[in-house]
C-alpha atoms as a PDB file:
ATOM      1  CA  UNK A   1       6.206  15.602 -71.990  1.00  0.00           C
ATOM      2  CA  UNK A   2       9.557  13.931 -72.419  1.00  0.00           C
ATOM      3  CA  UNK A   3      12.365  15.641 -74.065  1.00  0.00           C
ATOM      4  CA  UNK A   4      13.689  14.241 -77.312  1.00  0.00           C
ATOM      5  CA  UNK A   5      16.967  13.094 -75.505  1.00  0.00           C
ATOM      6  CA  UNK A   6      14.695  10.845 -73.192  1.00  0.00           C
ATOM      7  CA  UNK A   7      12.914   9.854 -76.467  1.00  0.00           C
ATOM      8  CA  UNK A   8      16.540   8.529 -78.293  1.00  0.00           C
ATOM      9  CA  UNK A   9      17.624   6.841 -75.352  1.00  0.00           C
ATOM     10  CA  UNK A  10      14.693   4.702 -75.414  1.00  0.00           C
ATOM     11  CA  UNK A  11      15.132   4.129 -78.647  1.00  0.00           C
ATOM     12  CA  UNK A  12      18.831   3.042 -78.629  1.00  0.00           C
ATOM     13  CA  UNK A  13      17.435   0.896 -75.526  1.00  0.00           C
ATOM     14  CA  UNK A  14      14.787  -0.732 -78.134  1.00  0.00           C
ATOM     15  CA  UNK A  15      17.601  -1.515 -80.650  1.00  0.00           C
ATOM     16  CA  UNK A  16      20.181  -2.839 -78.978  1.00  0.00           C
ATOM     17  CA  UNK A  17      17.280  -5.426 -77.217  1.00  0.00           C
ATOM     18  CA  UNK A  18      16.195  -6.316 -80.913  1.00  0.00           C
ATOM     19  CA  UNK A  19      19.627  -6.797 -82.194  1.00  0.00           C
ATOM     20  CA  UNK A  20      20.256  -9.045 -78.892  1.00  0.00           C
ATOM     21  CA  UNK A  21      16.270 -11.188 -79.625  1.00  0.00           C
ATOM     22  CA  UNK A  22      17.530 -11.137 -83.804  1.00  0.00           C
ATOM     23  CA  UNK A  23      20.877 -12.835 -82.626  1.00  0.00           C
ATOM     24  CA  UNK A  24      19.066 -15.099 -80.264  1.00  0.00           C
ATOM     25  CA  UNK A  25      16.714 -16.397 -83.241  1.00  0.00           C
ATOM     26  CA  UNK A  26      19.352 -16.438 -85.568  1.00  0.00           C
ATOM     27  CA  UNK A  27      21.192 -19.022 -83.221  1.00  0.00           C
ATOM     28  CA  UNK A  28      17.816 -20.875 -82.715  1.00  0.00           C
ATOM     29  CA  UNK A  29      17.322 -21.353 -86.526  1.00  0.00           C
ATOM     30  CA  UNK A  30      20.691 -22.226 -87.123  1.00  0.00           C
ATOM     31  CA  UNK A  31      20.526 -25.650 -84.358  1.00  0.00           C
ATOM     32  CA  UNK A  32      17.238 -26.254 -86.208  1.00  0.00           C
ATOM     33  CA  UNK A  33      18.534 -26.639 -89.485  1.00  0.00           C
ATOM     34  CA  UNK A  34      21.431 -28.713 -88.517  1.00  0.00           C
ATOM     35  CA  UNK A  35      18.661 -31.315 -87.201  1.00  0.00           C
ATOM     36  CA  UNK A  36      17.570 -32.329 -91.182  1.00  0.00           C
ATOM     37  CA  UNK A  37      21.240 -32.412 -92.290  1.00  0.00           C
ATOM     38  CA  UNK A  38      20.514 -29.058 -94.584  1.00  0.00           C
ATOM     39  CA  UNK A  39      22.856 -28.574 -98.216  1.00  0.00           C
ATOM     40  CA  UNK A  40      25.427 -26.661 -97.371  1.00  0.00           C
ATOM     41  CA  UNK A  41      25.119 -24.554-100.499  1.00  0.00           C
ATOM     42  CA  UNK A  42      21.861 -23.357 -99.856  1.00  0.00           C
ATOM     43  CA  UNK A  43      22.237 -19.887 -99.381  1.00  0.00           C
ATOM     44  CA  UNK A  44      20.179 -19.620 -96.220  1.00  0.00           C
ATOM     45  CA  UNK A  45      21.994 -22.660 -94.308  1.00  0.00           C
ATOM     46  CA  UNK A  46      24.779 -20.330 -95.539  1.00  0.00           C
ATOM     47  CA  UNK A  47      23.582 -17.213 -94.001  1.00  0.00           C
ATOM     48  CA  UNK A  48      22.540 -18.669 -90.881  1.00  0.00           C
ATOM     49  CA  UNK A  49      26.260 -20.507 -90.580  1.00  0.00           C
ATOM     50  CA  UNK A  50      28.245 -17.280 -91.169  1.00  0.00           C
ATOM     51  CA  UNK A  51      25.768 -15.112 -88.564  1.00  0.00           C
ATOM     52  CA  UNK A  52      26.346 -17.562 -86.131  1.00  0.00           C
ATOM     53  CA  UNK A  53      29.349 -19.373 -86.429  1.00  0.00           C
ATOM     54  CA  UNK A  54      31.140 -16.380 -84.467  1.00  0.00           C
ATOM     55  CA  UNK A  55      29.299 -17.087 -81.666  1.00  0.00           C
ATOM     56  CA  UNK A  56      29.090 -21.005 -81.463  1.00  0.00           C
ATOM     57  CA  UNK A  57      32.545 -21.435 -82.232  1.00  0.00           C
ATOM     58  CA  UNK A  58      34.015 -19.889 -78.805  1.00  0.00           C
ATOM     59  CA  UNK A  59      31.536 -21.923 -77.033  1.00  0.00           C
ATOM     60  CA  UNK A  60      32.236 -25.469 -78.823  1.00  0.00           C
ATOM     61  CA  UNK A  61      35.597 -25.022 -77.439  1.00  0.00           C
ATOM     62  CA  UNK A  62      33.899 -24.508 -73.829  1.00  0.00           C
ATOM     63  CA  UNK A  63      32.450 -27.321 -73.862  1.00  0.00           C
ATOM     64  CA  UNK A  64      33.007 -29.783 -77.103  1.00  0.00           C
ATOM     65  CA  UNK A  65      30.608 -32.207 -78.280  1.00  0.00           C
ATOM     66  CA  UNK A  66      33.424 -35.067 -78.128  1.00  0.00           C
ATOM     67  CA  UNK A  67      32.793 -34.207 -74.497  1.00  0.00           C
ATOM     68  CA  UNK A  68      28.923 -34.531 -74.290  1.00  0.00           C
ATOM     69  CA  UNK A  69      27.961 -38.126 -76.217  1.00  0.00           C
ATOM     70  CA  UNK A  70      28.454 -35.793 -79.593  1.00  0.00           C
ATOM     71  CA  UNK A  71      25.458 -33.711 -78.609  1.00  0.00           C
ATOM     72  CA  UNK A  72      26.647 -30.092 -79.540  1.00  0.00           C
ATOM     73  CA  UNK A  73      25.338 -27.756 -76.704  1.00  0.00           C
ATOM     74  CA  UNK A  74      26.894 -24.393 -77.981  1.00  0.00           C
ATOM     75  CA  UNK A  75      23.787 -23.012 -78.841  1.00  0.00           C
ATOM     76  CA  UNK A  76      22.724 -23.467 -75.389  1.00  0.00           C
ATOM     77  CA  UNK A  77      25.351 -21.745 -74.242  1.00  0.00           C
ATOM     78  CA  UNK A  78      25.380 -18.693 -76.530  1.00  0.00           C
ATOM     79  CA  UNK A  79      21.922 -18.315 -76.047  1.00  0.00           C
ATOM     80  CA  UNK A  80      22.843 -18.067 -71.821  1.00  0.00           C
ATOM     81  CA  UNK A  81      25.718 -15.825 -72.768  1.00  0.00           C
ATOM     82  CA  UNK A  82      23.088 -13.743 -74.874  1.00  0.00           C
ATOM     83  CA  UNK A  83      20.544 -13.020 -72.198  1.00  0.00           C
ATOM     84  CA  UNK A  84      23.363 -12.411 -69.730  1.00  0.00           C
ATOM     85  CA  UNK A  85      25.268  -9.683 -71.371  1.00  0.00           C
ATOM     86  CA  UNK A  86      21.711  -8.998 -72.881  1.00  0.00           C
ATOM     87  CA  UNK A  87      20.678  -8.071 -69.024  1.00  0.00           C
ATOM     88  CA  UNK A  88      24.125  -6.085 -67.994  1.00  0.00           C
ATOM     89  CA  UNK A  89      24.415  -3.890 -71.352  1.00  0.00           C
ATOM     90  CA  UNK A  90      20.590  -2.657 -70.782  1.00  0.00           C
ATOM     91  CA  UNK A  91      21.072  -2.550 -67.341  1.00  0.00           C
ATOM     92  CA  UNK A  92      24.059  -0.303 -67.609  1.00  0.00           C
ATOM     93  CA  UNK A  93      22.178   1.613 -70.145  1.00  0.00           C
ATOM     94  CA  UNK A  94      19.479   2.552 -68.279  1.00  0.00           C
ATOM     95  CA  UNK A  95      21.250   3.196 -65.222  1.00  0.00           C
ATOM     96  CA  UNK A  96      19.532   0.095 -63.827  1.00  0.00           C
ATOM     97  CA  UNK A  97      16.300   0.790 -64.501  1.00  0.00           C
ATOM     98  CA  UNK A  98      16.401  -2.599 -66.954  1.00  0.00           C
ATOM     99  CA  UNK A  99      14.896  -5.558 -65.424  1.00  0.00           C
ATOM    100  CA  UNK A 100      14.860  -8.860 -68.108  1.00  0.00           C
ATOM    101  CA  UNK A 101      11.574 -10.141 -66.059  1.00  0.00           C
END
């Protein structure tokens, strides 16, 4: 039987790997709705703008759509940074036990 320590750390494992997959999403979604040229005062385009805008911002600057034929690829590149530091924070938390295949 596992002791209740082994039982939280799992747990905290779980979250953190669901708060990394809701971010993920949350990114998807948003470059989805910017496809049908959404109201901006709709309060979910608004939701999904202020979630992720934190995240896509940093990596516009990386690489800028002026750059790319006006094809914004910061969502691709969030969604790489995701699933990298995704990999290394459950790694390190489970003492590198965590494998993302």
């Amino acid at each position: 039987m596992r002791g209740l320590g082994t039982g939280v750390a799992i747990g905290l494992v779980q979250v953190v790997s669901m708060l990394f997959q809701l971010v993920i999403w949350l990114v998807i979604a948003a470059a989805l709705v910017t496809w049908v040229s959404p109201d901006p005062r709709n309060p979910v385009v608004q939701f999904l703008y202020k979630s992720t805008e934190w995240l896509l911002k940093p990596c516009r600057k990386i690489l800028p759509p002026r750059w790319t034929g006006g094809i914004d690829f910061s969502p691709i590149i969030a969604i790489l940074l995701l699933v990298l530091l995704r990999a290394i924070v459950l790694s390190l938390m489970t003492g590198g036990a965590y494998s993302p295949i």
